[in-house]
Protein backbone atom coordinates (compact mmCIF):
# COMPACT_ATOMS: atom_id res chain seq x y z
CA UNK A 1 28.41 152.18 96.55
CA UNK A 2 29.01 148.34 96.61
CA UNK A 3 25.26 147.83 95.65
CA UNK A 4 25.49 150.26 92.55
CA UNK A 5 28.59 148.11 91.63
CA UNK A 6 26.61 145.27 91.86
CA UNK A 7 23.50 146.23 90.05
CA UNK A 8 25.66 147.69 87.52
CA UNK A 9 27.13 144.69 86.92
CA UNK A 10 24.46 142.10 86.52
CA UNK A 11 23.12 144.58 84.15
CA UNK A 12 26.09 144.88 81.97
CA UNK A 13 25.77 140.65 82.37
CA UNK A 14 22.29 140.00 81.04
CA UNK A 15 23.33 143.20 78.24
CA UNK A 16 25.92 140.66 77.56
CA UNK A 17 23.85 137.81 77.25
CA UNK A 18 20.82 139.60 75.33
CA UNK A 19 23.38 140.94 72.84
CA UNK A 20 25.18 137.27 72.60
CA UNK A 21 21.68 135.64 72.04
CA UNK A 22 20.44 137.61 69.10
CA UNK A 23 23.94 137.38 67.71
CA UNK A 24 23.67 133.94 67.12
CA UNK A 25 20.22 134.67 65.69
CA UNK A 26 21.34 136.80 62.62
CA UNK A 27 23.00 134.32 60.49
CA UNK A 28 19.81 133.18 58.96
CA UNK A 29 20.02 129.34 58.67
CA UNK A 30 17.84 129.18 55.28
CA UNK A 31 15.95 131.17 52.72
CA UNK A 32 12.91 130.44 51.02
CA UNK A 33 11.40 131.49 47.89
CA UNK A 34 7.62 131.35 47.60
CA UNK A 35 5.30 131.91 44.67
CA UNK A 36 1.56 131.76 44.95
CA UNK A 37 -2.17 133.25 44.25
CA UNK A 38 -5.28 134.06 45.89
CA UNK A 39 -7.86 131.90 46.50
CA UNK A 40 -10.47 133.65 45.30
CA UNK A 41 -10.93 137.39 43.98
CA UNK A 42 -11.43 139.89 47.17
CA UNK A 43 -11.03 136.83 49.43
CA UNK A 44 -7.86 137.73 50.41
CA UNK A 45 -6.00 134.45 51.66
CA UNK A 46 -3.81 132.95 49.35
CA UNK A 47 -1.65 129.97 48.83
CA UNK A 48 1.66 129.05 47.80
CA UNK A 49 4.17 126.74 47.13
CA UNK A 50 8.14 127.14 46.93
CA UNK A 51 11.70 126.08 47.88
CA UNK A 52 13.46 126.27 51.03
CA UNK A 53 17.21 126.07 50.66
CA UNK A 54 18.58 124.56 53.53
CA UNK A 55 22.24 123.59 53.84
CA UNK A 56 22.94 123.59 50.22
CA UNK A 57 19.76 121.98 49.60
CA UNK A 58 16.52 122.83 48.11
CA UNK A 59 13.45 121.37 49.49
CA UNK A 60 9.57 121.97 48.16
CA UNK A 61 7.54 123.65 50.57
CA UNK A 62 3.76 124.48 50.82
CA UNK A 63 1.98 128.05 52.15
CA UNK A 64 -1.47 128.61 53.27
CA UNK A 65 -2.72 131.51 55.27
CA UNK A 66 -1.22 134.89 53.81
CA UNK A 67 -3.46 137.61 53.58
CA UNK A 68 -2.87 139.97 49.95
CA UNK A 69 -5.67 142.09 51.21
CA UNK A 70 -6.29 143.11 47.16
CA UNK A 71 -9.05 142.36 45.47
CA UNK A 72 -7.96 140.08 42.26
CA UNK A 73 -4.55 139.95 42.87
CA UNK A 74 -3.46 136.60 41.51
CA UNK A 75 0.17 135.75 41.10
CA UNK A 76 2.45 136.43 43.97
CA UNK A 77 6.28 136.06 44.60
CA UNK A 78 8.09 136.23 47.77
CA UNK A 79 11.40 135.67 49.45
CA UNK A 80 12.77 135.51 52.77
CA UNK A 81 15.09 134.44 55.67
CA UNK A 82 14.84 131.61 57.96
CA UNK A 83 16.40 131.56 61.39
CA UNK A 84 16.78 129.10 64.23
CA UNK A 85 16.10 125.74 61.57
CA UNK A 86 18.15 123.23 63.41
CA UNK A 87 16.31 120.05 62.54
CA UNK A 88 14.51 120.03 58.69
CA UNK A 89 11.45 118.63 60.70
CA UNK A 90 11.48 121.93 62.84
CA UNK A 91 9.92 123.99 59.43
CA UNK A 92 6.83 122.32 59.86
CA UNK A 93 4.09 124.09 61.45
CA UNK A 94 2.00 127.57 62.31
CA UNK A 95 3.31 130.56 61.90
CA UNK A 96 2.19 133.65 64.06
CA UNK A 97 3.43 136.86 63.78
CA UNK A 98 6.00 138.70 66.10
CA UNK A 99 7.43 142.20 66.82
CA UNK A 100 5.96 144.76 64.44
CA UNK A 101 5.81 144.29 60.31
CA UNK A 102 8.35 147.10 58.32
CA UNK A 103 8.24 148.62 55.19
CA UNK A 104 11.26 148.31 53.00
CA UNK A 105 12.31 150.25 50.10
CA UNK A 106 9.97 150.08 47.01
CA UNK A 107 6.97 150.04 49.25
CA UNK A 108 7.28 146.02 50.05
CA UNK A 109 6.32 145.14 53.10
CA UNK A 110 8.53 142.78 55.53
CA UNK A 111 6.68 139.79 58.00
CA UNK A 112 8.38 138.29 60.55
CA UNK A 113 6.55 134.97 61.79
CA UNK A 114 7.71 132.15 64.40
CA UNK A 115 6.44 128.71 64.71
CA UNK A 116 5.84 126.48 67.70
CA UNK A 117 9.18 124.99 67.26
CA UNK A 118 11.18 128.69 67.33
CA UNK A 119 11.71 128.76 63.82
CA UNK A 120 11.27 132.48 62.57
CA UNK A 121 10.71 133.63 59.25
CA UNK A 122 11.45 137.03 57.49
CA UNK A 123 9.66 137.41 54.26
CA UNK A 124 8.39 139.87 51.97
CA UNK A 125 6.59 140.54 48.69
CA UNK A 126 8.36 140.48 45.82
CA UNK A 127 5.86 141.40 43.67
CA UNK A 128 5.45 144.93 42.96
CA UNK A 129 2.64 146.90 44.73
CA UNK A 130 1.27 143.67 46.57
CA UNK A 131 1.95 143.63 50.61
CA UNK A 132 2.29 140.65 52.12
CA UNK A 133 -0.18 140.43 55.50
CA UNK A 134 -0.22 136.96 58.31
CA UNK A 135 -4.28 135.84 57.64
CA UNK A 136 -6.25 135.68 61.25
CA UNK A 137 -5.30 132.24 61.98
CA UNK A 138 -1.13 132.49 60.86
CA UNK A 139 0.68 130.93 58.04
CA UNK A 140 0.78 126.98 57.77
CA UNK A 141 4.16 125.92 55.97
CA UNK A 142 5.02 122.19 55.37
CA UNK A 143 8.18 120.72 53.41
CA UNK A 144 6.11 118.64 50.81
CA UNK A 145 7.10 114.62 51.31
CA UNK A 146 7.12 112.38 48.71
């Protein structure tokens, strides 16, 4: 009985601490707004460039890497969350994808990318009837310098 007490406990512990973790995770610490084209007709990747609004300021950014997967799409908008941005310098890098893409309503399709630094991004399409996809090698995304 005292081990089932036990077990029981450190499980209702790391509950504790999973649930505390991703609680700190859900106020996002930015957004972004992104607007972009394709490279070339039926090539698929596109580019972009954009603002990320980080503690009541906007910085330009620059996206490379996202997959339309139509053929002749052009003109793309998208917006999104950013979580974990501690450090501006921290947005910098390669996104991958984790956990699973989902669809919202409308048909738009949400991504969910990390890069090296921890620094995850939610974003989706905002331009009707065009799904956002990661391309095969992730999403590069740089605050542009002067």
């Amino acid at each position: 009985m005292r081990r089932i007490t036990i077990v029981l406990a450190l499980v209702a512990g790391l509950c504790l601490a999973f649930h505390v973790a991703s609680a700190a995770q859900t106020k996002p610490s930015a957004t972004i707004e992104l607007k972009g084209g394709s490279v070339a007709a039926g090539v698929g990747v596109s580019w972009g460039s954009g603002t990320l609004v980080y503690k009541g300021k906007r910085y330009p950014i620059t996206a490379t890497g996202f997959d339309v997967g139509d053929v002749g799409v052009t003109n793309i908008t998208a917006s999104g969350t950013v979580y974990g941005l501690k450090n501006l310098d921290d947005f910098d890098g390669t996104y991958a994808g984790v956990g699973a893409a989902a669809s919202v309503g409308g048909g738009a399709k949400t991504e969910t990318m990390q890069n090296q630094k921890g620094v995850r991004v939610h974003v989706a399409s905002t331009t009707q009837g065009i799904q956002l996809a990661l391309g095969p090698g992730g999403v590069s995304m740089s605050i542009t310098r002067h």
